[in-house]
N, C-alpha and C. Protein backbone atom coordinates (compact mmCIF):
# COMPACT_ATOMS: atom_id res chain seq x y z
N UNK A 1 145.32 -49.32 95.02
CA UNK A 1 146.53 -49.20 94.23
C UNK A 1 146.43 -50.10 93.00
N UNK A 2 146.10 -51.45 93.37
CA UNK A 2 146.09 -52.20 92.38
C UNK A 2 144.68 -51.71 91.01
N UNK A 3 143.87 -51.02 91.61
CA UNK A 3 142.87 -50.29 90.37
C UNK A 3 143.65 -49.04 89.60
N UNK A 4 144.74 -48.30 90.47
CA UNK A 4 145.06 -47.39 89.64
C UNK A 4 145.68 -47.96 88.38
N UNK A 5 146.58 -48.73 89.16
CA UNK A 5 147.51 -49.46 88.45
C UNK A 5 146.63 -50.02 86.76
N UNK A 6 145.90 -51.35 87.28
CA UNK A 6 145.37 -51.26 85.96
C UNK A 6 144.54 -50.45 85.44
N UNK A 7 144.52 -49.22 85.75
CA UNK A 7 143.63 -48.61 84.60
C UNK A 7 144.42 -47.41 83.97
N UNK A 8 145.96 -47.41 84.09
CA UNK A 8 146.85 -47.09 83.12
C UNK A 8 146.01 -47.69 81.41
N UNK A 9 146.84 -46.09 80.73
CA UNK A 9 146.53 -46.74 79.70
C UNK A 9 148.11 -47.69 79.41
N UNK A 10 149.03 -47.08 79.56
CA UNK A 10 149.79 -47.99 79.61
C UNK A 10 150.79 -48.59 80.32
N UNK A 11 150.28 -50.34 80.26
CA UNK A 11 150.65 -50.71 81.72
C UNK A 11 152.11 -51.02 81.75
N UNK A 12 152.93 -50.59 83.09
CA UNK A 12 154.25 -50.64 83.69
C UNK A 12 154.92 -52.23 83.36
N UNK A 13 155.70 -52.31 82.78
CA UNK A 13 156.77 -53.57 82.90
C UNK A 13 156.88 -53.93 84.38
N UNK A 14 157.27 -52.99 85.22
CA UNK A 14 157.39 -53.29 86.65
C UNK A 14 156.62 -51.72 87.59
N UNK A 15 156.05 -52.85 88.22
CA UNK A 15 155.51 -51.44 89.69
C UNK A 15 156.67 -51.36 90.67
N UNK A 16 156.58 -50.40 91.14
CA UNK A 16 157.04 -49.75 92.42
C UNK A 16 156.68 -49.79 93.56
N UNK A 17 156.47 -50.16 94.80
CA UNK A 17 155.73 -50.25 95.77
C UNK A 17 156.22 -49.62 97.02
N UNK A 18 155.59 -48.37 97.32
CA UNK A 18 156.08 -47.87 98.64
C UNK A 18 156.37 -48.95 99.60
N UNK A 19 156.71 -49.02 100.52
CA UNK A 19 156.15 -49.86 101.61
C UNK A 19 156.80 -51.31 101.49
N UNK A 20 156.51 -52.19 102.21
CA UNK A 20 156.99 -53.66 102.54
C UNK A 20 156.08 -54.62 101.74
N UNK A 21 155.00 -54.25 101.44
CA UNK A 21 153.88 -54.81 101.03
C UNK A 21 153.25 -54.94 100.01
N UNK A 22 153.59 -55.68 98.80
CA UNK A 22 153.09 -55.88 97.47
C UNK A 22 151.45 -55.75 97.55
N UNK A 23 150.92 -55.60 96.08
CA UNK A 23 149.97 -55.57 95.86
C UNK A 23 149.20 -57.26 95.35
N UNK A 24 148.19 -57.57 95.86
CA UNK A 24 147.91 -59.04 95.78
C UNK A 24 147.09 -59.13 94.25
N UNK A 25 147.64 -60.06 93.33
CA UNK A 25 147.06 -60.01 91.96
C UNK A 25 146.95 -59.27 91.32
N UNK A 26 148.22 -58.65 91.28
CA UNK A 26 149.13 -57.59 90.11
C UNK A 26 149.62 -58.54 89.03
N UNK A 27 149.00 -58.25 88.14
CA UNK A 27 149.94 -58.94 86.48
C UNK A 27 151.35 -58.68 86.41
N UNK A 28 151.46 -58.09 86.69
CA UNK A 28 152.88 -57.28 86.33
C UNK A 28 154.08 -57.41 87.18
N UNK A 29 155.27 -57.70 87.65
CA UNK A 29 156.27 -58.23 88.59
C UNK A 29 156.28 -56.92 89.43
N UNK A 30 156.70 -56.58 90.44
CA UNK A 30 156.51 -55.53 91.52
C UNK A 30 157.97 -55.55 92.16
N UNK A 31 158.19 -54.56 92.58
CA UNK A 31 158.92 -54.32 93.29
C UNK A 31 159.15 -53.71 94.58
N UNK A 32 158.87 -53.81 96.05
CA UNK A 32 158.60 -53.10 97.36
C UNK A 32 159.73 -52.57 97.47
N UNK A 33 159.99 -51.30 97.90
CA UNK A 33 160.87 -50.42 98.64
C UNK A 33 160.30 -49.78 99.88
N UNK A 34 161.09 -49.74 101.21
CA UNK A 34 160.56 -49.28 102.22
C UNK A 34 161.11 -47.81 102.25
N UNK A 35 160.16 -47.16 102.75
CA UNK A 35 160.71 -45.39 102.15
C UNK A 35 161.38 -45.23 101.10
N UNK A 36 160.31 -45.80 99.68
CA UNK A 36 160.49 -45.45 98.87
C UNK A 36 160.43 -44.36 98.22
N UNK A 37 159.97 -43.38 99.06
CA UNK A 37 159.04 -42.08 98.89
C UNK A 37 160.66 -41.22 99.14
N UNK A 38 161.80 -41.65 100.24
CA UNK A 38 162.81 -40.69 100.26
C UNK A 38 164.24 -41.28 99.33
N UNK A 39 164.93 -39.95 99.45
CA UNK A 39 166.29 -40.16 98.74
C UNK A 39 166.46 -40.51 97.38
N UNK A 40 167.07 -40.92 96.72
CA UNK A 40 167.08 -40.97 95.28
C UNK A 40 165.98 -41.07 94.19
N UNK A 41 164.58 -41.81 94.87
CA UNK A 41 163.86 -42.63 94.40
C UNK A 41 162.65 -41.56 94.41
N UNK A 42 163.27 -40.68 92.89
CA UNK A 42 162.09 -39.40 92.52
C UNK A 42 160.87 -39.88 91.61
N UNK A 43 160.70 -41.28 91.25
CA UNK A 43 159.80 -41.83 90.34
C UNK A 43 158.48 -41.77 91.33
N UNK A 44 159.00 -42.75 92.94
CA UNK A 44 158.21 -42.58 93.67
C UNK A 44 157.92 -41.61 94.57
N UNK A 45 158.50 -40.99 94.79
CA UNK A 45 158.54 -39.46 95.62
C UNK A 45 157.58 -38.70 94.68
N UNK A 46 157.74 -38.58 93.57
CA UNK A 46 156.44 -37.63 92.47
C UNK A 46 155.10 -37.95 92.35
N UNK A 47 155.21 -39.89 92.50
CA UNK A 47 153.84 -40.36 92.51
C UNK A 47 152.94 -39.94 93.77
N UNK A 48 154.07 -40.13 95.19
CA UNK A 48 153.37 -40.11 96.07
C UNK A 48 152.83 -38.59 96.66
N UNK A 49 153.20 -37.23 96.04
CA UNK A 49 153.46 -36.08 95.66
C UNK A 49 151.92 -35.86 94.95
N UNK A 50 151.32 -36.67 93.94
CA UNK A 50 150.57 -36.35 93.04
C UNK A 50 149.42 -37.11 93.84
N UNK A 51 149.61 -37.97 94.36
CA UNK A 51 148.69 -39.06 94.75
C UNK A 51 148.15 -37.77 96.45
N UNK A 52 148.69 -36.93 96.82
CA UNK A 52 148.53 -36.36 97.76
C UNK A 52 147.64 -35.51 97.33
N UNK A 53 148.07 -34.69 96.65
CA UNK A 53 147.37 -33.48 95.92
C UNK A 53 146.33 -33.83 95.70
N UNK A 54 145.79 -34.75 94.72
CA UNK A 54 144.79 -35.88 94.19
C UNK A 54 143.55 -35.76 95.05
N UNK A 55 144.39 -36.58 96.48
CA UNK A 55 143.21 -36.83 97.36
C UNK A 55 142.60 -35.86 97.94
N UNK A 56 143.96 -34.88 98.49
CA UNK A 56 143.26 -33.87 99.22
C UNK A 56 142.68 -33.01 98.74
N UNK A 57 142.36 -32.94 97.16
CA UNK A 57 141.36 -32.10 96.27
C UNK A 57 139.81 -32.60 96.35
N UNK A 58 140.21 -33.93 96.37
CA UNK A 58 138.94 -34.78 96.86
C UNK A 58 138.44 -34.78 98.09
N UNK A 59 139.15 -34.64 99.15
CA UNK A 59 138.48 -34.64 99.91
C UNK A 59 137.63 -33.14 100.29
N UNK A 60 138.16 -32.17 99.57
CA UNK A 60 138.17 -30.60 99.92
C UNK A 60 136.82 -30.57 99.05
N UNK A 61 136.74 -31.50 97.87
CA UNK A 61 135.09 -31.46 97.06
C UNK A 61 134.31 -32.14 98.14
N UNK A 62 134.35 -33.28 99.02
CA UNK A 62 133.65 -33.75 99.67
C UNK A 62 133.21 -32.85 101.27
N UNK A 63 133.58 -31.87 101.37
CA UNK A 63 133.44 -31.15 102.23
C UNK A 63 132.12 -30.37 102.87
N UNK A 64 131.60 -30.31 101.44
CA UNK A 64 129.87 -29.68 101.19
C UNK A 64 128.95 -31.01 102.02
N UNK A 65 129.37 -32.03 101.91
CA UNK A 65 128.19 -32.89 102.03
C UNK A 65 128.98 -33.63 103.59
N UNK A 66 129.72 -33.26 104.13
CA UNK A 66 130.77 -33.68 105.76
C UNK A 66 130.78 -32.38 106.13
N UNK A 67 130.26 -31.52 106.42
CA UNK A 67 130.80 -29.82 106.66
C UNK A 67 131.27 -30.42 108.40
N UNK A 68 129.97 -31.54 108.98
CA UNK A 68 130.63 -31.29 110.75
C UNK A 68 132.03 -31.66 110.70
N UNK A 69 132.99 -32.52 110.22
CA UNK A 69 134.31 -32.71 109.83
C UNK A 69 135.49 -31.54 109.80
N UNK A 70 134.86 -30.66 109.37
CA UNK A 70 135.66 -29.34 108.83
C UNK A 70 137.22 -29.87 107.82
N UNK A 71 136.39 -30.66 107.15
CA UNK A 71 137.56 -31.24 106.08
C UNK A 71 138.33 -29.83 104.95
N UNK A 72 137.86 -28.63 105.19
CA UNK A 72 138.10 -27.64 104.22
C UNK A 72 139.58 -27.53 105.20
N UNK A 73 139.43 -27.24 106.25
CA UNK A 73 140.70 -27.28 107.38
C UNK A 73 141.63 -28.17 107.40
N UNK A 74 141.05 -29.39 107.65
CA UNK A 74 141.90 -30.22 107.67
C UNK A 74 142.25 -31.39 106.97
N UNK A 75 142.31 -31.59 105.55
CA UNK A 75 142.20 -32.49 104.44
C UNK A 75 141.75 -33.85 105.21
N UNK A 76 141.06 -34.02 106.33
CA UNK A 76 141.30 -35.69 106.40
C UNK A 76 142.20 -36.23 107.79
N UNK A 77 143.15 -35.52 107.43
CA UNK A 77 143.72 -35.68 108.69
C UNK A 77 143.47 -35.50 110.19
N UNK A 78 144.17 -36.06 110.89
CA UNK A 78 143.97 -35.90 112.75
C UNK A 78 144.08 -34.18 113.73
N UNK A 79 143.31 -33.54 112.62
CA UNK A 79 143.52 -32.57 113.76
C UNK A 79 142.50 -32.80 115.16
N UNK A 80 142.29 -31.46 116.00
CA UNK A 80 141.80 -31.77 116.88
C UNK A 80 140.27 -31.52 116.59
N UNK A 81 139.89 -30.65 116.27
CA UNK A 81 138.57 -30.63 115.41
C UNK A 81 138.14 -32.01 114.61
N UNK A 82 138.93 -32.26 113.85
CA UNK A 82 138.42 -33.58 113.29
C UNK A 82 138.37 -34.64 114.19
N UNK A 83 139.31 -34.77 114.97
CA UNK A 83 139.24 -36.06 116.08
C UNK A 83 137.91 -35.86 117.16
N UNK A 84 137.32 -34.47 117.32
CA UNK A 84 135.66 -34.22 117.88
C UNK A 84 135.21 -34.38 117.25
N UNK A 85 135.05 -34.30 115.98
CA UNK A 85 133.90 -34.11 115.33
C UNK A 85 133.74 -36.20 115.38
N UNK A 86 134.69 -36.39 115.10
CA UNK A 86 134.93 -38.36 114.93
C UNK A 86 133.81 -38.87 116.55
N UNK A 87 134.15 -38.24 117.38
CA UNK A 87 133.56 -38.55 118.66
C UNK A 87 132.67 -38.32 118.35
N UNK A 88 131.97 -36.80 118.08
CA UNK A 88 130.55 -36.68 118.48
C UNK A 88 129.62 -37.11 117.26
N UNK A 89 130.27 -37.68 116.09
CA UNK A 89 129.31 -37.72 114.83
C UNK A 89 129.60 -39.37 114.44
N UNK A 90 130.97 -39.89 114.98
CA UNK A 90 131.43 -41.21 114.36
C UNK A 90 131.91 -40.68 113.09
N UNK A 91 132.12 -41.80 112.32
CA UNK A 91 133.00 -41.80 111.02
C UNK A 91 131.89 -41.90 109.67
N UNK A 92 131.95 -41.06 108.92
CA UNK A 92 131.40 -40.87 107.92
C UNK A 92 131.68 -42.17 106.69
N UNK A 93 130.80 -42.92 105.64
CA UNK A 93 130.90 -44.06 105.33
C UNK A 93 132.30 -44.12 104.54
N UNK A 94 132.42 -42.53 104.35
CA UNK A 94 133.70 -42.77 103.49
C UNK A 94 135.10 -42.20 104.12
N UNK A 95 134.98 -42.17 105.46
CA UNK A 95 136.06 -42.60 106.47
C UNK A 95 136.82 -44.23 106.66
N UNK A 96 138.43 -43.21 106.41
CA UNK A 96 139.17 -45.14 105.92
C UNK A 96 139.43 -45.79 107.62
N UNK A 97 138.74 -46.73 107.87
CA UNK A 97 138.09 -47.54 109.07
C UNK A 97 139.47 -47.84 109.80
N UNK A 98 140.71 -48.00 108.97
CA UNK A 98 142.39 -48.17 109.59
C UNK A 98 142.56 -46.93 110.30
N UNK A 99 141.89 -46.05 110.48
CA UNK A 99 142.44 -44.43 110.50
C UNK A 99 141.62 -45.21 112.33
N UNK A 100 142.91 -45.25 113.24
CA UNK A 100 142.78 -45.48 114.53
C UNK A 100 141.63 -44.67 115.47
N UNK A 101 140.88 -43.83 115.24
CA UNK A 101 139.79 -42.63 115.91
C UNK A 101 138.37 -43.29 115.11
N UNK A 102 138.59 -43.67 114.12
CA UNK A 102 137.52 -44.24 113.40
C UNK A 102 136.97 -46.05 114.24
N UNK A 103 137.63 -46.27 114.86
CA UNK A 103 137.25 -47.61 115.20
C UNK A 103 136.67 -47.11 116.68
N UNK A 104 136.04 -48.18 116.65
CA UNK A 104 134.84 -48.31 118.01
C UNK A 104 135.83 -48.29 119.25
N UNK A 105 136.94 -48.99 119.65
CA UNK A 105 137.28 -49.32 121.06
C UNK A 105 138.12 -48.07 121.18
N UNK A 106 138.38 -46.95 120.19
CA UNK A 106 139.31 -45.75 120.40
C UNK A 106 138.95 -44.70 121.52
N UNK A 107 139.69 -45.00 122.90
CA UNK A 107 139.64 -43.83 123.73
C UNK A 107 140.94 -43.14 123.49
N UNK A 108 140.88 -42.17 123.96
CA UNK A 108 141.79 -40.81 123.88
C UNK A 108 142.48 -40.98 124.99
């Protein structure tokens, strides 16, 4: 977050922050909202909207070179195919290691 952030061309007076949890060594003063993503708050609801689309385009290009994943199916996410394929192949380097199926002590 904090790379998107600075590599605006132009940078925010104040950030927005989904979540409880600021960004550590942000220039810029911040602001956390928890479900910031619902109800009035369409600045962040659009970001997090775009930031979706974004990835899961990315991950749908990364698909050619992960095919055992079947990421064309399932952007990334926990389906049940992806949660086998996690078993029988482990986590690919560019699997995010927080994603609970990706860590070593994960039984089912």
């Amino acid at each position: 977050m904090k790379r998107a952030v600075l590599k605006l061309k132009v940078q925010p007076e104040l950030c927005l922050v989904d979540g409880n949890q600021s960004i550590k060594n942000l220039p810029m003063p911040q602001q956390t909202l928890v479900k910031g993503d619902e109800g009035d708050r369409f600045v962040i609801a659009s970001a997090s909207i775009i930031a979706k689309v974004w990835r899961d385009a990315l991950v749908v290009r990364l698909a050619s070179k992960y095919p055992m994943y079947d990421l064309v199916a399932n952007k990334g996410y926990g389906t049940f195919r992806h949660l086998q394929a996690l078993q029988q192949y482990g986590p690919s380097r560019l699997h995010r290691m927080s994603f609970r199926p990706c860590q070593v002590n994960y039984v089912q």
